[in-house]
Protein backbone atom coordinates (compact mmCIF):
# COMPACT_ATOMS: atom_id res chain seq x y z
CA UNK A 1 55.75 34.60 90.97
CA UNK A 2 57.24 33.95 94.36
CA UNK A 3 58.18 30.59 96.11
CA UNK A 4 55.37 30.46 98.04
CA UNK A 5 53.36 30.87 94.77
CA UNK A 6 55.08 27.61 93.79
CA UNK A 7 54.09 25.38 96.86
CA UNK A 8 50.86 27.31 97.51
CA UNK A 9 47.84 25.67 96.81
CA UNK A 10 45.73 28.10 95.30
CA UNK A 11 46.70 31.40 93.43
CA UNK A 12 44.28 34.89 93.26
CA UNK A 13 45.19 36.21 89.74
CA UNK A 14 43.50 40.33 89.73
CA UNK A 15 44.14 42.91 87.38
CA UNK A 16 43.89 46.58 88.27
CA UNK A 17 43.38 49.73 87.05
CA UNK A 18 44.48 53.21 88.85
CA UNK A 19 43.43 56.80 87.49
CA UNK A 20 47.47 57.98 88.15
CA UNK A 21 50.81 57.15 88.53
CA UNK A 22 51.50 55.13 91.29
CA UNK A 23 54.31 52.24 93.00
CA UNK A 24 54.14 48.50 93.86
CA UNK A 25 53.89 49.57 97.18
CA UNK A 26 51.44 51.91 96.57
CA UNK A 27 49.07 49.27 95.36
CA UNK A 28 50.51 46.65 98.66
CA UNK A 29 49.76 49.44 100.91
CA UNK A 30 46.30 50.02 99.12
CA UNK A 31 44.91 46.50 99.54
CA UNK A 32 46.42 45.89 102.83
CA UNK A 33 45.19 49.24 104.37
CA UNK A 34 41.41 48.84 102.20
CA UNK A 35 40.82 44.98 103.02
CA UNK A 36 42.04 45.39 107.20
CA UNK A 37 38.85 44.38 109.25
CA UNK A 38 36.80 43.28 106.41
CA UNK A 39 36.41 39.76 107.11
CA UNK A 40 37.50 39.87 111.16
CA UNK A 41 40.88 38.77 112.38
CA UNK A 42 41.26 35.94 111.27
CA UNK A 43 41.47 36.74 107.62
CA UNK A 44 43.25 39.65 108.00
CA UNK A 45 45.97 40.07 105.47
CA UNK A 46 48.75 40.76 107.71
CA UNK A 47 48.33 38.18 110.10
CA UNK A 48 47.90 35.96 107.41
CA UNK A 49 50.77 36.82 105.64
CA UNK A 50 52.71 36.56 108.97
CA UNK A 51 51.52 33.17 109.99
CA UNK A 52 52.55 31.75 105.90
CA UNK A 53 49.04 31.14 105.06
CA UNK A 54 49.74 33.47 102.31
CA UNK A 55 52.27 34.07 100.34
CA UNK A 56 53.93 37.35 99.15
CA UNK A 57 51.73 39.78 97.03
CA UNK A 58 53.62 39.90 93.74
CA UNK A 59 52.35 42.90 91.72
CA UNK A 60 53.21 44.16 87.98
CA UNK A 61 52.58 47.64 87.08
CA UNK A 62 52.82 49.34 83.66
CA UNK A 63 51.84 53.09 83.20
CA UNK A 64 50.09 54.30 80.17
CA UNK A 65 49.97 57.94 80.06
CA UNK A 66 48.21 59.21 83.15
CA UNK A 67 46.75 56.03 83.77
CA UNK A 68 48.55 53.28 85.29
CA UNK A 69 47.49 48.92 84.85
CA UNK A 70 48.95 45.87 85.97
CA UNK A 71 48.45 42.43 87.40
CA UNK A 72 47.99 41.23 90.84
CA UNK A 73 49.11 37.55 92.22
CA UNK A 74 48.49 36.34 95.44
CA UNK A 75 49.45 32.61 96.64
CA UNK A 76 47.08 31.18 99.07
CA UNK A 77 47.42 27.75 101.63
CA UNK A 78 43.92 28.79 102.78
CA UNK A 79 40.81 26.72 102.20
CA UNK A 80 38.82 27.28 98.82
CA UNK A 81 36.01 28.83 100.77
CA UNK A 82 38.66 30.87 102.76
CA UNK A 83 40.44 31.32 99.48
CA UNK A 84 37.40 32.84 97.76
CA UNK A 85 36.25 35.21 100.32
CA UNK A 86 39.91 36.94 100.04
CA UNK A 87 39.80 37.38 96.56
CA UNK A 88 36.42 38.89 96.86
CA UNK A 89 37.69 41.18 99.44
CA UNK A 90 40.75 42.41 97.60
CA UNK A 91 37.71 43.30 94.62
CA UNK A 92 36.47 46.00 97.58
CA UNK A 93 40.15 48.15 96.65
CA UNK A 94 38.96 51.26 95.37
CA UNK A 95 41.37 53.47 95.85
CA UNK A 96 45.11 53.49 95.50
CA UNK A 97 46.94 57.00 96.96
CA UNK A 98 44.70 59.68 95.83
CA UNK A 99 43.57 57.79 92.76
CA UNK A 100 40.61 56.05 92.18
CA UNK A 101 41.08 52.49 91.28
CA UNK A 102 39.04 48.99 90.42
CA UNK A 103 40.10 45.45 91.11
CA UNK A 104 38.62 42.73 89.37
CA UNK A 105 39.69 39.24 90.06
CA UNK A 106 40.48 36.59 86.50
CA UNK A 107 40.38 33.48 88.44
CA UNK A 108 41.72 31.60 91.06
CA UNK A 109 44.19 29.01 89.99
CA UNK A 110 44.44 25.19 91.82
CA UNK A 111 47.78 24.51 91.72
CA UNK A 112 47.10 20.89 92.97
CA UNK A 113 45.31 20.37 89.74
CA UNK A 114 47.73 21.91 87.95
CA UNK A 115 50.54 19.91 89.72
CA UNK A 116 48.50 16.97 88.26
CA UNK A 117 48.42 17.91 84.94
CA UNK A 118 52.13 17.99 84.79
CA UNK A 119 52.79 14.71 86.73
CA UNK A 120 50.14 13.04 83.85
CA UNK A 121 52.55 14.88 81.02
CA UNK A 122 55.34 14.14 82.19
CA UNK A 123 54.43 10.35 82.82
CA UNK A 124 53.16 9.64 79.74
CA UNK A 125 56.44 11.07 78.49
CA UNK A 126 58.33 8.85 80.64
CA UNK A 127 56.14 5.80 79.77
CA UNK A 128 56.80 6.69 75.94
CA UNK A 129 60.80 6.54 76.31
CA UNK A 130 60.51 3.52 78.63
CA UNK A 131 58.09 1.58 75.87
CA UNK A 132 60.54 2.99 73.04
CA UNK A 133 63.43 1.52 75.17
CA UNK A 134 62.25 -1.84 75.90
CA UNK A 135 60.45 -2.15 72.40
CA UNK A 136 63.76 -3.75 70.49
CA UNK A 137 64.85 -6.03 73.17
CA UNK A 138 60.94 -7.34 73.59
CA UNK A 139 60.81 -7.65 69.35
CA UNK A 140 64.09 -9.26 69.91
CA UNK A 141 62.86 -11.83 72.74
CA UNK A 142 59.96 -12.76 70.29
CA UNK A 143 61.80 -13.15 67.49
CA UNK A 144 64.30 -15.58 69.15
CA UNK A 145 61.21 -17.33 70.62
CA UNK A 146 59.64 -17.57 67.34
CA UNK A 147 63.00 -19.01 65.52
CA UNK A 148 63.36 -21.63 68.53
CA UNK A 149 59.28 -22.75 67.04
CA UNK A 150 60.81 -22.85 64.01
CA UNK A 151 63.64 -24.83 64.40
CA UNK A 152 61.54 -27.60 66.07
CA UNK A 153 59.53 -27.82 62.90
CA UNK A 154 62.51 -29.98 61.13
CA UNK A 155 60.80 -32.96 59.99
CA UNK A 156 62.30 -36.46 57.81
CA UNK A 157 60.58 -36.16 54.24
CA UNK A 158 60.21 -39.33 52.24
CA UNK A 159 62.06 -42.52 51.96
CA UNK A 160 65.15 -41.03 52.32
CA UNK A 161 64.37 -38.96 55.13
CA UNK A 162 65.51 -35.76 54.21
CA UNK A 163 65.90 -32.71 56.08
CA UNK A 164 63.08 -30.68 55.39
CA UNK A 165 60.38 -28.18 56.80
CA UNK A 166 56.90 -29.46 57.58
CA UNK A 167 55.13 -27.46 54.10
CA UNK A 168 57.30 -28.97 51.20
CA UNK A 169 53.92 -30.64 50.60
CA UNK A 170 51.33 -27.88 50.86
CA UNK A 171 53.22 -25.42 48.32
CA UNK A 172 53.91 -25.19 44.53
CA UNK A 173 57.31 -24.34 45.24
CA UNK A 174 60.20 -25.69 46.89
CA UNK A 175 63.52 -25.04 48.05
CA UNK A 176 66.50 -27.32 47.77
CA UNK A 177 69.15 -26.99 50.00
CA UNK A 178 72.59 -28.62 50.80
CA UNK A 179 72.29 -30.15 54.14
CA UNK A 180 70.39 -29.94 57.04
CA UNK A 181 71.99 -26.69 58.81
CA UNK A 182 70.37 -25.14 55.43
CA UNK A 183 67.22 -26.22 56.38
CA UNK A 184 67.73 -25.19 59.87
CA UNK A 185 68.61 -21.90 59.12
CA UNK A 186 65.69 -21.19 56.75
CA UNK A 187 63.43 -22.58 59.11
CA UNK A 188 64.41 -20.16 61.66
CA UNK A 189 63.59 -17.73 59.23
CA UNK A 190 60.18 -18.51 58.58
CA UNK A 191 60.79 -20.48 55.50
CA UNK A 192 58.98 -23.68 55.99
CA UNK A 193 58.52 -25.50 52.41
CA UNK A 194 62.42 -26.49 52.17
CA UNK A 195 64.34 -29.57 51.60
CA UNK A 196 67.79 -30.66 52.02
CA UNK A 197 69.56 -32.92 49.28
CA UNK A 198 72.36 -34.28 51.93
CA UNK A 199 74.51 -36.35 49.85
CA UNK A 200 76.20 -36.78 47.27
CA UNK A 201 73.71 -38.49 45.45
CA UNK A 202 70.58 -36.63 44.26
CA UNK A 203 67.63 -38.24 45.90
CA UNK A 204 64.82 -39.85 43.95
CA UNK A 205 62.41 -38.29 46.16
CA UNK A 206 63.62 -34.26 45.10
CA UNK A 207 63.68 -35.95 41.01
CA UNK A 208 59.70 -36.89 41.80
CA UNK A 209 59.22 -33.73 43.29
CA UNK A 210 60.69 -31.29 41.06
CA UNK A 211 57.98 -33.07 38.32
CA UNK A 212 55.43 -30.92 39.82
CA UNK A 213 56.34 -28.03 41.98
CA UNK A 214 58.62 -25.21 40.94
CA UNK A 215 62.37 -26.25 42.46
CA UNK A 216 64.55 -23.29 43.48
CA UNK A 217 67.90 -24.38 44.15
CA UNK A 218 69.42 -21.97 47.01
CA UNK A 219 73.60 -23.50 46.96
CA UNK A 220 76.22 -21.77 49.14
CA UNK A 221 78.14 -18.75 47.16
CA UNK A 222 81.44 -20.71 46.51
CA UNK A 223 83.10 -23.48 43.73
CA UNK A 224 81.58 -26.01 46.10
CA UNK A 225 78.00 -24.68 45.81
CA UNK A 226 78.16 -24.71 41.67
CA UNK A 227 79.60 -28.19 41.61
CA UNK A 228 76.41 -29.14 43.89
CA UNK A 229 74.20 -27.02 40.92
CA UNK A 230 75.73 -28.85 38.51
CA UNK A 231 75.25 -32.00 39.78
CA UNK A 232 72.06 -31.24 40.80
CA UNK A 233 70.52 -30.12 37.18
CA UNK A 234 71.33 -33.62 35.62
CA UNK A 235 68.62 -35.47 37.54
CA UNK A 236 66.33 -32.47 38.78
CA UNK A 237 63.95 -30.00 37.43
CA UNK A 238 65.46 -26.89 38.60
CA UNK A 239 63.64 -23.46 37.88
CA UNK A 240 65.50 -21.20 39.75
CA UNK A 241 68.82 -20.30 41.30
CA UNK A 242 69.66 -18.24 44.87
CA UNK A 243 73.29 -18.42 45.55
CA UNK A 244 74.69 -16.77 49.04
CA UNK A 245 77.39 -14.10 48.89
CA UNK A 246 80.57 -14.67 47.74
CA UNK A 247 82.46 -16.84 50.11
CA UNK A 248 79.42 -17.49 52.42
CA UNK A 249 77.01 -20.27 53.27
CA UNK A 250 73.48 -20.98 53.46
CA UNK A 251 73.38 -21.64 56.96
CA UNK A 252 74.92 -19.36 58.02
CA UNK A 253 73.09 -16.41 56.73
CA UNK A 254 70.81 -13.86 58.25
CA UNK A 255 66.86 -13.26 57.83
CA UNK A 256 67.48 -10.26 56.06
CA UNK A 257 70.24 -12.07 53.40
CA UNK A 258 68.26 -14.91 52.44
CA UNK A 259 64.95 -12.62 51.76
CA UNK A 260 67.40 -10.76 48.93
CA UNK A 261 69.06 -13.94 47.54
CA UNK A 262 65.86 -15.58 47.07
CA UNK A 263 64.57 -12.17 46.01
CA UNK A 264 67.35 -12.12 43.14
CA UNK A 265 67.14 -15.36 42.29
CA UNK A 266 67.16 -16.11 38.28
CA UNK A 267 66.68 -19.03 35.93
CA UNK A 268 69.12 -21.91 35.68
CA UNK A 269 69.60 -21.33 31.78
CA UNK A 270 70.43 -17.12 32.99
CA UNK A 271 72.67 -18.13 35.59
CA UNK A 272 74.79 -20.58 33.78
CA UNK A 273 74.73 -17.94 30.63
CA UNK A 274 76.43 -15.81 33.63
CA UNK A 275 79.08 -18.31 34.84
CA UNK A 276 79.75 -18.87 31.23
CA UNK A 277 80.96 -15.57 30.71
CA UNK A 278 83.11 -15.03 33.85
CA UNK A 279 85.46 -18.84 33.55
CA UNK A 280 88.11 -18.07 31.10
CA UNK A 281 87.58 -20.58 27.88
CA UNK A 282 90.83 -22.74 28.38
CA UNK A 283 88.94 -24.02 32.22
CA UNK A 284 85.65 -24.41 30.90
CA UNK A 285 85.78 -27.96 30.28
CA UNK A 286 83.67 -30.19 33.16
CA UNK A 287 85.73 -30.42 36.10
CA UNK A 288 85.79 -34.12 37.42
CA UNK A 289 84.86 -35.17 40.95
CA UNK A 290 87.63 -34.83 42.97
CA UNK A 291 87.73 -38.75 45.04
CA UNK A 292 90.04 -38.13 48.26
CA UNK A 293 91.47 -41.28 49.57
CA UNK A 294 90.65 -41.73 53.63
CA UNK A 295 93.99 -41.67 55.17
CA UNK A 296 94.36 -44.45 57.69
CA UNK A 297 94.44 -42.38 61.07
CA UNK A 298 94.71 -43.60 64.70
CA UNK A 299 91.38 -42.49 66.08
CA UNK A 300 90.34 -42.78 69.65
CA UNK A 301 87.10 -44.84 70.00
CA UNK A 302 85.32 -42.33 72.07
CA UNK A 303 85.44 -40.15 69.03
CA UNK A 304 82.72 -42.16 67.21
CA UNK A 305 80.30 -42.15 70.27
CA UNK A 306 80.97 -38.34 70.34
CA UNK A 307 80.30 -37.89 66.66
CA UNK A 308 76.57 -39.63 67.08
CA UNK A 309 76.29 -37.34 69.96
CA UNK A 310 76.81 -33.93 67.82
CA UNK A 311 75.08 -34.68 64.51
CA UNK A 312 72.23 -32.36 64.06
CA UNK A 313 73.78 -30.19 67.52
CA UNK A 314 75.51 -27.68 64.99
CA UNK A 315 78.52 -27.52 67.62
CA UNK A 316 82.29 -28.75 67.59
CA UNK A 317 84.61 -30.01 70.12
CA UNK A 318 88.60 -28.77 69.94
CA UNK A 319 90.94 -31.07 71.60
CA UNK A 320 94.95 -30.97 72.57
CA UNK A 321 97.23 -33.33 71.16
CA UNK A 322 96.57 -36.36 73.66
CA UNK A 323 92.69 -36.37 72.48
CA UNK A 324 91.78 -34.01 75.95
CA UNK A 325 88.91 -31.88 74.98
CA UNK A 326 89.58 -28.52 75.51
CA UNK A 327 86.34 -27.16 75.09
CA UNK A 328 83.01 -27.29 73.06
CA UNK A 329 81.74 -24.27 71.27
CA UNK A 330 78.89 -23.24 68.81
CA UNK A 331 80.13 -24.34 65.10
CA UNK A 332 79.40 -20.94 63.99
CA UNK A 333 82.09 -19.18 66.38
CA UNK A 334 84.73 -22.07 65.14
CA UNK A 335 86.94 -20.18 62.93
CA UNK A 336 86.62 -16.91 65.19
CA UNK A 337 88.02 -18.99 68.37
CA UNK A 338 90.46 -20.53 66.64
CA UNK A 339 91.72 -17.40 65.39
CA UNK A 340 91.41 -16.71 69.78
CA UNK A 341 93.75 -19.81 70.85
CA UNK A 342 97.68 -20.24 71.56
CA UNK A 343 99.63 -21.84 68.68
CA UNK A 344 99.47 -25.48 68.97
CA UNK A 345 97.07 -25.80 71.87
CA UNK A 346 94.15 -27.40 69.64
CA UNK A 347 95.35 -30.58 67.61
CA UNK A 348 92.22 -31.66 66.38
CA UNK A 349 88.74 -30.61 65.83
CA UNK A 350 85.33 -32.62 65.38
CA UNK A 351 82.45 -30.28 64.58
CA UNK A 352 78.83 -30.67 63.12
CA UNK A 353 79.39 -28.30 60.69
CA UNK A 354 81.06 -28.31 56.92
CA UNK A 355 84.82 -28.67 56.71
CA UNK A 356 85.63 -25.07 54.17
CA UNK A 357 87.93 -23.86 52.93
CA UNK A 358 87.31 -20.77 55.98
CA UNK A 359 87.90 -23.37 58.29
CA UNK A 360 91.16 -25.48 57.02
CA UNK A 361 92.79 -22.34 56.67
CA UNK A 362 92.49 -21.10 60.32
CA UNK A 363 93.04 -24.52 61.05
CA UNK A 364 96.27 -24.83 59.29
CA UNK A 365 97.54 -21.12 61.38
CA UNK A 366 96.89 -23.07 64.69
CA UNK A 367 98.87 -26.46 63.69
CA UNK A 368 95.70 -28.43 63.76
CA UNK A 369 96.45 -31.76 62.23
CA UNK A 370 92.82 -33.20 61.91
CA UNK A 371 89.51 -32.04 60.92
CA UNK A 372 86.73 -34.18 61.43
CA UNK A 373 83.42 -32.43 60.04
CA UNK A 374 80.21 -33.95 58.98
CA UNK A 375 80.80 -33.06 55.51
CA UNK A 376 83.17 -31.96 53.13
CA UNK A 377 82.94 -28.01 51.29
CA UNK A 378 84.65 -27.11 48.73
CA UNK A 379 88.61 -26.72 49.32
CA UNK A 380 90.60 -25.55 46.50
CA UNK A 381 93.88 -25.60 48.94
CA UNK A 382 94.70 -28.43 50.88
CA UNK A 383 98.14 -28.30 53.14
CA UNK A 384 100.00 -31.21 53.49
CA UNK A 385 99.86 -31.30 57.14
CA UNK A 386 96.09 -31.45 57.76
CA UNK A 387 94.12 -34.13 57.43
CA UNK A 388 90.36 -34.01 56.88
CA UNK A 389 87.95 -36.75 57.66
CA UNK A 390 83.66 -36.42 57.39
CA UNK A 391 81.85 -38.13 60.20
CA UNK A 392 80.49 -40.87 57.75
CA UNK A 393 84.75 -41.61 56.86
CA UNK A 394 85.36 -41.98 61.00
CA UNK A 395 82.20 -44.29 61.51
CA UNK A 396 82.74 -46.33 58.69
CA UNK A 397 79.95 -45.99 56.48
């Protein structure tokens, strides 16, 4: 099909049949010589064709034995009425050369309609990859909208006022957690019936509640988080134990990793059964409460006022060695910018976040020479040249 057969906006579609051999232009000649005068000058073929309001006649011949068939196309910018009487006329073409022949017109093809059809395709295709695109980053908009609900949802449970979400009540199961970024974090993630221990000492409310609901303890996956288990399963009921990865914390895991800890979570008398077998026999004897002396330390009285300030913010402040902060980052991105900054440019650090072992390490690479956090973790090695102060030390509690 031509061009014009393209852009036209109607198409006659004929077949033909010819009692002999004959040429294209046999058949062009034909219906140009049989149709001249038919329907007055101004549908005449040629002067139609001249003036564009018809395209070229396309025509496709095959010859079977004496007898010779094909198909006949021609594009139209007439009117449909204009359109129609033209394909009737070309059905008047009788003969072709000295052979008889017969016309007979298939249909008559809108191409406007047509066009349509493939605009409404290919939109609806285009739609599709545009929904498909934007699908993640709307799920992800929703999700972080729905954690940000979540998070609000902290609450102050009992006389203690623990960190805890707003169903520890409702449920026959709860989860005990470390602190209060614990409970943050599982909040976040949809898990509203959990409760932070935040202290040393095991609260009376958690013994009173572990009486009647199932307890799961969920402790961070290093020495720190058994000492915390054991400590925990003198006073408490404990059912259950969830313990992050190796090396890795409870808040600061994803949706996906607390779902499978709590998922593979097993009884206290299985997991201890398990520790058993992995401590060698000469270290199995209790391991006594290590009690740290506060070093007497010249610190600036602003530092309290900023220490009320970032409790419960989750975010630190680094600062040179004349007390100058030098900037204020999230606590989760601590030990990746310190890992960023010249040697010696950060001289101490006060962050609402657990001092770890993670952190005194990078720490000790960048010459820090104090750590304030709002609690301790578990550090196995300590270098002489840090000190390392929780927020409770610096106020004075």
């Amino acid at each position: 099909m031509g061009g014009l057969a393209v852009t036209a906006k109607y198409v006659v579609e004929a077949s033909i049949e010819v009692d002999g051999i004959v040429e294209k232009s046999d058949v062009i000649g034909g219906i140009f010589g049989q149709t001249e005068g038919l329907l007055g000058e101004e549908l005449d073929l040629r002067e139609l064709q001249k003036s564009g309001r018809i395209g070229r006649i396309e025509v496709k011949l095959e010859v079977k034995g004496r007898k010779t068939t094909g198909e006949i196309v021609i594009p139209s910018n007439l009117d449909r009425v204009e359109t129609a009487l033209l394909a009737a006329a070309i059905e008047t073409v009788d003969k072709i050369g000295p052979y008889n022949a017969k016309v007979r017109v298939k249909r008559i093809r809108d191409m406007r309609v047509e066009k349509r059809k493939l605009i409404i395709e290919r939109a609806k295709e285009l739609l599709r990859n545009w929904i498909k695109e934007e699908e993640p980053e709307l799920k992800r908009l929703v999700e972080e909208i729905a954690q940000a609900v979540r998070a609000t949802e902290l609450i102050k449970y009992g006389p203690e006022g623990l960190p805890a979400g707003p169903e520890v009540d409702k449920g026959d199961t709860i989860i005990v957690v470390e602190g209060r970024a614990d409970v943050i974090n599982l909040l976040k993630h949809g898990y509203r019936n959990v409760i932070a221990l935040e202290g040393v000492t095991i609260p009376r409310t958690i013994v009173e509640l572990s009486k009647k609901k199932t307890v799961i303890a969920f402790i961070d996956g290093d020495r720190g988080g058994d000492l915390v288990l054991r400590n925990l399963v003198k006073a408490v009921d404990v059912d259950y134990v969830a313990r992050a990865p190796p090396g890795r914390e409870v808040e600061e895991l994803t949706g996906k990793e607390i779902a499978k800890c709590l998922r593979n979570k097993v009884s206290v008398e299985e997991y201890f059964a398990e520790m058993e077998k992995k401590v060698p026999p000469k270290v199995r004897e209790e391991i006594p409460e290590e009690v740290a002396e506060v070093i007497k330390i010249e610190i600036p009285d602003g530092i309290k006022d900023l220490i009320q300030n970032l409790k419960g913010t989750l975010e630190g402040v680094l600062f040179d060695e004349n007390w100058k902060e030098v900037e204020k980052i999230p606590v989760r991105d601590l030990v990746k910018r310190l890992e960023e900054v010249p040697d010696g440019s950060v001289k101490y650090i006060v962050f609402d976040g657990i001092v770890t072992q993670r952190v005194v390490d990078a720490a000790f690479k960048k010459n820090v020479r104090i750590l304030i956090g709002a609690r301790k973790g578990n550090i196995s090695k300590l270098p002489a040249d840090i000190n390392i102060l929780t927020f409770d030390e610096v106020l004075g509690h």
